[in-house]
Protein backbone atom coordinates (compact mmCIF):
# COMPACT_ATOMS: atom_id res chain seq x y z
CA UNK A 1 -25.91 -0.13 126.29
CA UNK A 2 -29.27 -1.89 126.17
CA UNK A 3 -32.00 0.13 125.17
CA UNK A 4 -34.77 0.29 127.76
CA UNK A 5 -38.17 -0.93 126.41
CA UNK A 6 -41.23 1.00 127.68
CA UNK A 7 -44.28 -1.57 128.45
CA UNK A 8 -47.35 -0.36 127.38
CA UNK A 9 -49.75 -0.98 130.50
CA UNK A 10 -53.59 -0.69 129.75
CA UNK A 11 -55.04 2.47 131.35
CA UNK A 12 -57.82 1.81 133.97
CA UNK A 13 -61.13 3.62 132.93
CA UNK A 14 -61.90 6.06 134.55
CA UNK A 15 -65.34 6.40 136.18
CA UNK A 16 -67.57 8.91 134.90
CA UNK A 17 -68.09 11.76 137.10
CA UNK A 18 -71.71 11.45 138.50
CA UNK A 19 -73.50 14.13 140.28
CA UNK A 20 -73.07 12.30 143.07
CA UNK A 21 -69.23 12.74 143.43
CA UNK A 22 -69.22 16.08 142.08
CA UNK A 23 -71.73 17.75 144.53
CA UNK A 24 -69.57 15.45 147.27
CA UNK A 25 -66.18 17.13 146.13
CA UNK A 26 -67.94 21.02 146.03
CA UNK A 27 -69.13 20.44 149.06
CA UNK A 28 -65.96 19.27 150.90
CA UNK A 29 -63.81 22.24 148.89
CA UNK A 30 -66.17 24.62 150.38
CA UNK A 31 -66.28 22.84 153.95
CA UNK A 32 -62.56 23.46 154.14
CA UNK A 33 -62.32 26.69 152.62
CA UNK A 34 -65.26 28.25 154.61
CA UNK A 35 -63.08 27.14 157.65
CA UNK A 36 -59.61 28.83 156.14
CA UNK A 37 -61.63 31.45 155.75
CA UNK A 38 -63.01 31.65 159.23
CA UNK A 39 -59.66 31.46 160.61
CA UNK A 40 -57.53 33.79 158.84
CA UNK A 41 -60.71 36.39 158.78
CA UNK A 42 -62.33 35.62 161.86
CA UNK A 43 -65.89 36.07 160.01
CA UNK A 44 -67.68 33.86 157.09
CA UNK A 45 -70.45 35.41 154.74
CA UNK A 46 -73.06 33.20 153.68
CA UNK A 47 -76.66 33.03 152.62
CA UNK A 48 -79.37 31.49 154.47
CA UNK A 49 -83.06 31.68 154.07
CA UNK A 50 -83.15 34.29 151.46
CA UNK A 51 -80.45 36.69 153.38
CA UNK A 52 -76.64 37.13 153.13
CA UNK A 53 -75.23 36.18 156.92
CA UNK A 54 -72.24 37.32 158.26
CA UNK A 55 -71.29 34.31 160.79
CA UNK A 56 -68.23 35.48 163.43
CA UNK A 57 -66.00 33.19 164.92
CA UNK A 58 -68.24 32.91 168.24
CA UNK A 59 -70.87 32.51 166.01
CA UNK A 60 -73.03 35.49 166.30
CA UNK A 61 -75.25 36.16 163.34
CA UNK A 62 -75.77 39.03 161.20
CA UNK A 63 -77.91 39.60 158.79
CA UNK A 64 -76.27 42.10 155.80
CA UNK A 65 -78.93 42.04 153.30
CA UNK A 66 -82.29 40.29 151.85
CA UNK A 67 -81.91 38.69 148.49
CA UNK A 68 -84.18 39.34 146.05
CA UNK A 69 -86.68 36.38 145.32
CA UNK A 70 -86.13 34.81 141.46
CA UNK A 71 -87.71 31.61 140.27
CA UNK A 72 -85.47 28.56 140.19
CA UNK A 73 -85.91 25.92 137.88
CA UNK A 74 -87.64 22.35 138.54
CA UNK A 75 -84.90 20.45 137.23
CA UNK A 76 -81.00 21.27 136.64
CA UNK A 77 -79.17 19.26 133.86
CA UNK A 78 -75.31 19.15 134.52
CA UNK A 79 -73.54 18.11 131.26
């Protein structure tokens, strides 16, 4: 029997994962699982404007509680 000989093929480099694409993919995983979510629970919490929300399917709005106000910083490094 012949022996089979593996090629060696060059690996394409990879991009490096920008901000860009990595607030792009968060945002589309949480897009899709709000929506899972929404259908399997028939509700959704989230915050908006400094208060958890409790969304329903219909979309009626509740507000469940204020946050508490904290100081965010001017710039955020991602690594």
């Amino acid at each position: 029997m012949a022996e089979k000989t593996k090629k060696k093929t060059d690996r394409k480099k990879l991009a490096p994962l920008t901000k860009r694409a990595l607030v792009r993919a968060v945002n589309k995983g949480t897009r899709d699982k709000a929506a899972k979510a929404m259908e399997l629970m028939g509700y959704v919490m989230k915050v908006e404007d400094g208060w958890v929300i409790k969304v329903d399917k219909d979309g009626n709005k509740t507000r469940v509680s204020e946050l508490e106000a904290k100081p965010t910083p001017d710039k955020i490094i991602v690594d």
